[in-house]
Protein backbone atom coordinates (compact mmCIF):
# COMPACT_ATOMS: atom_id res chain seq x y z
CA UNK A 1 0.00 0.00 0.00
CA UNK A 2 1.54 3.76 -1.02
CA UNK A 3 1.75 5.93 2.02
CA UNK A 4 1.34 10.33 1.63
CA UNK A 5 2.56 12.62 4.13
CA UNK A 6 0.13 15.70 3.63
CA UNK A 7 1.08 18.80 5.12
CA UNK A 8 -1.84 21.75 6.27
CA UNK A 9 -3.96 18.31 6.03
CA UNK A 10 -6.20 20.07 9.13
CA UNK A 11 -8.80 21.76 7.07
CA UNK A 12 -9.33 22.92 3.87
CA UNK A 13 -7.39 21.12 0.06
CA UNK A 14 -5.09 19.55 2.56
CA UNK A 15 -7.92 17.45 4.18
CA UNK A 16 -9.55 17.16 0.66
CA UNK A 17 -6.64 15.66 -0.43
CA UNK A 18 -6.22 13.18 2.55
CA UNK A 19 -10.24 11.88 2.31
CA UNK A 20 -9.34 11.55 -1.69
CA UNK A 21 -6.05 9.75 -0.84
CA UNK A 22 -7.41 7.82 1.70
CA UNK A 23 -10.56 7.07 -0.98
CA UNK A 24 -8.30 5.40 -2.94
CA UNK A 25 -6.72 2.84 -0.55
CA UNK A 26 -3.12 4.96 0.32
CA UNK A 27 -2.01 5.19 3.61
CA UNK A 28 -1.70 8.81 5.25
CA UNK A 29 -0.09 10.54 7.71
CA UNK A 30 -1.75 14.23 7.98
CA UNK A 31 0.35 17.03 9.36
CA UNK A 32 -0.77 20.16 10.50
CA UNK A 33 0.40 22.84 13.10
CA UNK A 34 -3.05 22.65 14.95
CA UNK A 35 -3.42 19.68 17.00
CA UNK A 36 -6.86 20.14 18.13
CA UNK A 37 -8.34 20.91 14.58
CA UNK A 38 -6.00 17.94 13.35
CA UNK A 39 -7.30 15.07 15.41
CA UNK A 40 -10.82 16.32 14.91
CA UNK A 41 -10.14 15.84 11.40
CA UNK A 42 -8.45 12.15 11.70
CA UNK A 43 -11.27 11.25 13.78
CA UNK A 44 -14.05 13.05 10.84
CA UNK A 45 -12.21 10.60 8.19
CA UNK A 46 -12.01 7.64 10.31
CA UNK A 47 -8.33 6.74 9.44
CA UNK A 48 -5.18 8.29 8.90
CA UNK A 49 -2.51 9.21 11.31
CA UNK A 50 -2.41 12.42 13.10
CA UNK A 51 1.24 14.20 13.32
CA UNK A 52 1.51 17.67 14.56
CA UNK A 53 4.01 19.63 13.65
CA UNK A 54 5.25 23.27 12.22
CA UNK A 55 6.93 22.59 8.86
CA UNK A 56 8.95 25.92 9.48
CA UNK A 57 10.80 24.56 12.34
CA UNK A 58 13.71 21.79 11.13
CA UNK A 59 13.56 20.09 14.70
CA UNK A 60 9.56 19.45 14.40
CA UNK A 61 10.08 17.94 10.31
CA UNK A 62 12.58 15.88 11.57
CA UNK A 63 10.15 14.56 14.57
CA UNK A 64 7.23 14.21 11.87
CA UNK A 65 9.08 12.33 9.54
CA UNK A 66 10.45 9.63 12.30
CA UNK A 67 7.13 9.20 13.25
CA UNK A 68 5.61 8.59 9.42
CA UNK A 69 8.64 6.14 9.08
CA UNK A 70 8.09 4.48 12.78
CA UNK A 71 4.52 4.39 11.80
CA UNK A 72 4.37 3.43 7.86
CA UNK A 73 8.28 2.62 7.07
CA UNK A 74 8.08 4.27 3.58
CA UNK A 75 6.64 7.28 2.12
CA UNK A 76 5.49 7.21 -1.97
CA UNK A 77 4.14 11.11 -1.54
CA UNK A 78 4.61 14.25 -0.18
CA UNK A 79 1.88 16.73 -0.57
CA UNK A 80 2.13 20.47 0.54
């Protein structure tokens, strides 16, 4: 199964993208600075794994990406 890591996935195209992803049978890790609008939105879609995280700081990209690999161990697609 192909696994996405979609940043801004809280709301808005980046949560479009993750239910259309998701749709189709991928894997996805959603990434968003917002935690509380972030889980709402894993638990709206009923899948998908929840990583928060501010893409502008190196140290939090570098957490988020050990947890997509801990979680999925590859990654076919990055969407931001």
């Amino acid at each position: 199964m192909k696994t996405a890591l979609i940043t801004g996935a809280a709301r808005g195209i980046g949560l479009a993208t993750a239910r259309t992803l998701l749709d189709r049978g991928w894997n996805v890790a959603l990434l968003d600075r917002d935690e509380a609008q972030l889980f709402q939105a894993v638990r709206d879609l009923g899948e998908g794994v929840a990583v928060v995280a501010d893409v502008s700081d190196p140290a939090q990209v570098e957490d988020a990406w050990d947890q997509v690999s801990q979680h999925f161990g590859r990654l076919d697609a990055l969407v931001n």
